[in-house]
C-alpha atoms as a PDB file:
ATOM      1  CA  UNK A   1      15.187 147.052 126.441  1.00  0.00           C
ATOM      2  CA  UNK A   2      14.432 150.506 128.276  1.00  0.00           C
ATOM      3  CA  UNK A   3      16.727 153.105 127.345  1.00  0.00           C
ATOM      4  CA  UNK A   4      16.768 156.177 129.609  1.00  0.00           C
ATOM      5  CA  UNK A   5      19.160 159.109 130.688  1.00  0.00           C
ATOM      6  CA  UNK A   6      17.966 159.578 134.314  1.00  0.00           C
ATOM      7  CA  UNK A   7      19.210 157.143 136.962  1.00  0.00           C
ATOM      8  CA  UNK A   8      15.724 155.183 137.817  1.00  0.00           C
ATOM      9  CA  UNK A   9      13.104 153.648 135.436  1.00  0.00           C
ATOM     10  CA  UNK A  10       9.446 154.789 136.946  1.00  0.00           C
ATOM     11  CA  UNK A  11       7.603 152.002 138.424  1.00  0.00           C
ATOM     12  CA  UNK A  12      10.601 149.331 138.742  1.00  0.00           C
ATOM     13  CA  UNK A  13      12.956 148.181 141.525  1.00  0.00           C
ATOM     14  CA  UNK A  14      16.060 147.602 139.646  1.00  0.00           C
ATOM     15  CA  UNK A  15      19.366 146.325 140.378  1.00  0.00           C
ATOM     16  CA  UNK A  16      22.696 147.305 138.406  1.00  0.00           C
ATOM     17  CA  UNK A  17      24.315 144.618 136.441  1.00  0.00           C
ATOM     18  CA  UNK A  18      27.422 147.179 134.980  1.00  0.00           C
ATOM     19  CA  UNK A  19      28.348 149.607 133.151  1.00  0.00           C
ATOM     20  CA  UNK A  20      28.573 149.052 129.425  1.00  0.00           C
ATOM     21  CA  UNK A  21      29.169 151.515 126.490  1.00  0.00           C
ATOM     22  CA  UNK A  22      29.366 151.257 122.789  1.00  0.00           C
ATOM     23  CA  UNK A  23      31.686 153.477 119.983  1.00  0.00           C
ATOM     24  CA  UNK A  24      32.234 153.887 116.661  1.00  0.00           C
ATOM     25  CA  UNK A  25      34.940 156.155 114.932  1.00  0.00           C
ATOM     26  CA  UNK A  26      33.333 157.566 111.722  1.00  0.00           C
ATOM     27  CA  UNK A  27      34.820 159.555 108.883  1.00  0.00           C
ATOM     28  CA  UNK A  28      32.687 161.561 105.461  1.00  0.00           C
ATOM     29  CA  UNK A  29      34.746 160.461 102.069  1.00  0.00           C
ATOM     30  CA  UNK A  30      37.008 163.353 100.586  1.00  0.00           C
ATOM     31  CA  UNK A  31      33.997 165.065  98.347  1.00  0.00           C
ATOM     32  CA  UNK A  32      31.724 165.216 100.884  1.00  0.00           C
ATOM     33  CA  UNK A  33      34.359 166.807 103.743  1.00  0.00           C
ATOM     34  CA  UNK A  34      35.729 169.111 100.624  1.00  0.00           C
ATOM     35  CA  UNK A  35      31.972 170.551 100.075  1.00  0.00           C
ATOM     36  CA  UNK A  36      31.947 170.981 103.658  1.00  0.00           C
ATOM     37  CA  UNK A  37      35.094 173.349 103.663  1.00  0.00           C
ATOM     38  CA  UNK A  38      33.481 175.597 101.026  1.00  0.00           C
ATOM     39  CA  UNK A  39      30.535 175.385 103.143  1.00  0.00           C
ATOM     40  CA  UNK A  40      32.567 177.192 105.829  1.00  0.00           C
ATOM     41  CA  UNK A  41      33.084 179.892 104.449  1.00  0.00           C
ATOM     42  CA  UNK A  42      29.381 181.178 103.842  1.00  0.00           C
ATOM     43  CA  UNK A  43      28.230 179.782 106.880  1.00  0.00           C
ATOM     44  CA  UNK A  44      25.241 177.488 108.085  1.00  0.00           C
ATOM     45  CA  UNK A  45      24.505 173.854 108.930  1.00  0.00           C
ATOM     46  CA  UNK A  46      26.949 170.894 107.532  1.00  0.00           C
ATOM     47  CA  UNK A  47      24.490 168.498 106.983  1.00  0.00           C
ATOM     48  CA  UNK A  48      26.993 165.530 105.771  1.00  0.00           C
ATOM     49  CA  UNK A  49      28.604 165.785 109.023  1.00  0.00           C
ATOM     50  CA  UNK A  50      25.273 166.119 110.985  1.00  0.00           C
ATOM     51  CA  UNK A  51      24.028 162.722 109.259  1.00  0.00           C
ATOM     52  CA  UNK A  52      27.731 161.713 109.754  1.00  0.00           C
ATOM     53  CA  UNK A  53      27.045 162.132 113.383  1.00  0.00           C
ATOM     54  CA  UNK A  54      23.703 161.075 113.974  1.00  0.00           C
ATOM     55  CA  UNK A  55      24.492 157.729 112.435  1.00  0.00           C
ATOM     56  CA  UNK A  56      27.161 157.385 114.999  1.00  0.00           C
ATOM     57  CA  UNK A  57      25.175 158.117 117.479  1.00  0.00           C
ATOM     58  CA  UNK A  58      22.998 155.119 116.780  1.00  0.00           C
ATOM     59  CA  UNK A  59      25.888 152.640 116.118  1.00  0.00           C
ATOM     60  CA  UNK A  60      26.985 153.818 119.601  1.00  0.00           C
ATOM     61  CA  UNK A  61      24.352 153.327 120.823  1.00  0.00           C
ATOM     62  CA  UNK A  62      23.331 149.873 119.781  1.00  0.00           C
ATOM     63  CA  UNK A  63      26.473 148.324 120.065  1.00  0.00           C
ATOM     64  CA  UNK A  64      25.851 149.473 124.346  1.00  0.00           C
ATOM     65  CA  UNK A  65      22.279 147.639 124.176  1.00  0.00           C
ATOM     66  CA  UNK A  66      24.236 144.920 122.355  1.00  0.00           C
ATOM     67  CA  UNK A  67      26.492 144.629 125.200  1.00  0.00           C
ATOM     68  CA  UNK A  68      23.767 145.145 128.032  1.00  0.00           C
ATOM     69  CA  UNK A  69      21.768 142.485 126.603  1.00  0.00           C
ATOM     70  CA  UNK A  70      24.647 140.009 126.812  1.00  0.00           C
ATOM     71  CA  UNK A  71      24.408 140.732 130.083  1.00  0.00           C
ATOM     72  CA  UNK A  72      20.868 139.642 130.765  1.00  0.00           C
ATOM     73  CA  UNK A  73      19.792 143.367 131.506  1.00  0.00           C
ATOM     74  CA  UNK A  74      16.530 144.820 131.134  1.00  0.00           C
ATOM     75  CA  UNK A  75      17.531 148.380 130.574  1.00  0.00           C
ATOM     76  CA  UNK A  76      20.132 150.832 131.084  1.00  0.00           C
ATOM     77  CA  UNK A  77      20.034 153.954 132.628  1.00  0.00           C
ATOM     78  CA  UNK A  78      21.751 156.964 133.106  1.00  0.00           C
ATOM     79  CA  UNK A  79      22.948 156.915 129.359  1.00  0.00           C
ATOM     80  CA  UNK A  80      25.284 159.979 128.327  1.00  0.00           C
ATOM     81  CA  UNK A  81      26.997 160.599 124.934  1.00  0.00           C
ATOM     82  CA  UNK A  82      30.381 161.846 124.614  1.00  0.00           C
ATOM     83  CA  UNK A  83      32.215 162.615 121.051  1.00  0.00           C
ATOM     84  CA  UNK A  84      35.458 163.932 120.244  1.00  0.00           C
ATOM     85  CA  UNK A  85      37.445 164.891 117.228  1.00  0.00           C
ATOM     86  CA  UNK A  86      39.961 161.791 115.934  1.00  0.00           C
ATOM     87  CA  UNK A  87      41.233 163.561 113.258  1.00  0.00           C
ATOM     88  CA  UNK A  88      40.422 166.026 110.281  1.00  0.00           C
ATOM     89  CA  UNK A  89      37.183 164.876 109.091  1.00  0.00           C
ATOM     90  CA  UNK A  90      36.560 161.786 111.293  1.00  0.00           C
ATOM     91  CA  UNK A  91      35.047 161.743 115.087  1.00  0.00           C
ATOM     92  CA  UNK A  92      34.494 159.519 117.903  1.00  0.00           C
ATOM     93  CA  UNK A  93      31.014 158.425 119.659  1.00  0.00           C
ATOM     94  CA  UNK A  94      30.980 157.026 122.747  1.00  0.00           C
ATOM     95  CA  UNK A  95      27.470 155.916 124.403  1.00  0.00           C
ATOM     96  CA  UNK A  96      27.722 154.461 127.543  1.00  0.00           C
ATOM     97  CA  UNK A  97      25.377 153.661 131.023  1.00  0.00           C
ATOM     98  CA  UNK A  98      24.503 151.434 134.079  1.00  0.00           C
ATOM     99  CA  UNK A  99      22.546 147.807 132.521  1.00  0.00           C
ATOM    100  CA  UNK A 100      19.802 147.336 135.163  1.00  0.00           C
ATOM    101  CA  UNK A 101      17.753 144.011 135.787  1.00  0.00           C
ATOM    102  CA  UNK A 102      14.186 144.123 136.788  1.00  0.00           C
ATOM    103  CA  UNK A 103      14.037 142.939 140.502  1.00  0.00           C
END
């Protein structure tokens, strides 16, 4: 499966199948989000929510290929990520695209 964020794969005809997406909602338990508070208040990187993030991210993002490849498709392109705040301490991931066969 070709994953790409541009609307052609170099060197293939393709043809678009649909457009299919993937999401997760994830959350940090209490003592992790509660170091993160005090964290706020000196400043710098929150890396629990960072690896909170990046691992939705990839759930996102597989459970799209999982849903392309039901499909029969070879790829999908055009992939954008979009993520939004569900409540305190807990965020959406959405990854979605066009699943392209190989003509």
């Amino acid at each position: 499966m070709i994953l790409v964020n541009t609307d052609y794969i170099s060197g293939k005809k393709i043809e678009t199948l649909s457009l299919v997406k993937g999401s997760t909602i994830q959350s940090k338990h209490v003592g992790k989000d509660i170091m993160s508070s005090f964290k706020t208040i000196v400043g710098g990187e929150l890396t629990a929510y960072n690896q909170m993030m990046n691992e939705a991210r990839a759930i996102a993002t597989r459970r799209m290929v999982e849903e392309a490849t039901a499909l029969g498709a070879d790829g999908v392109v055009n992939i954008r990520y979009s993520s939004s705040a569900i409540m305190q301490s807990a965020a959406e991931v959405i990854a979605y695209g066009t699943a392209v066969k190989f003509v």
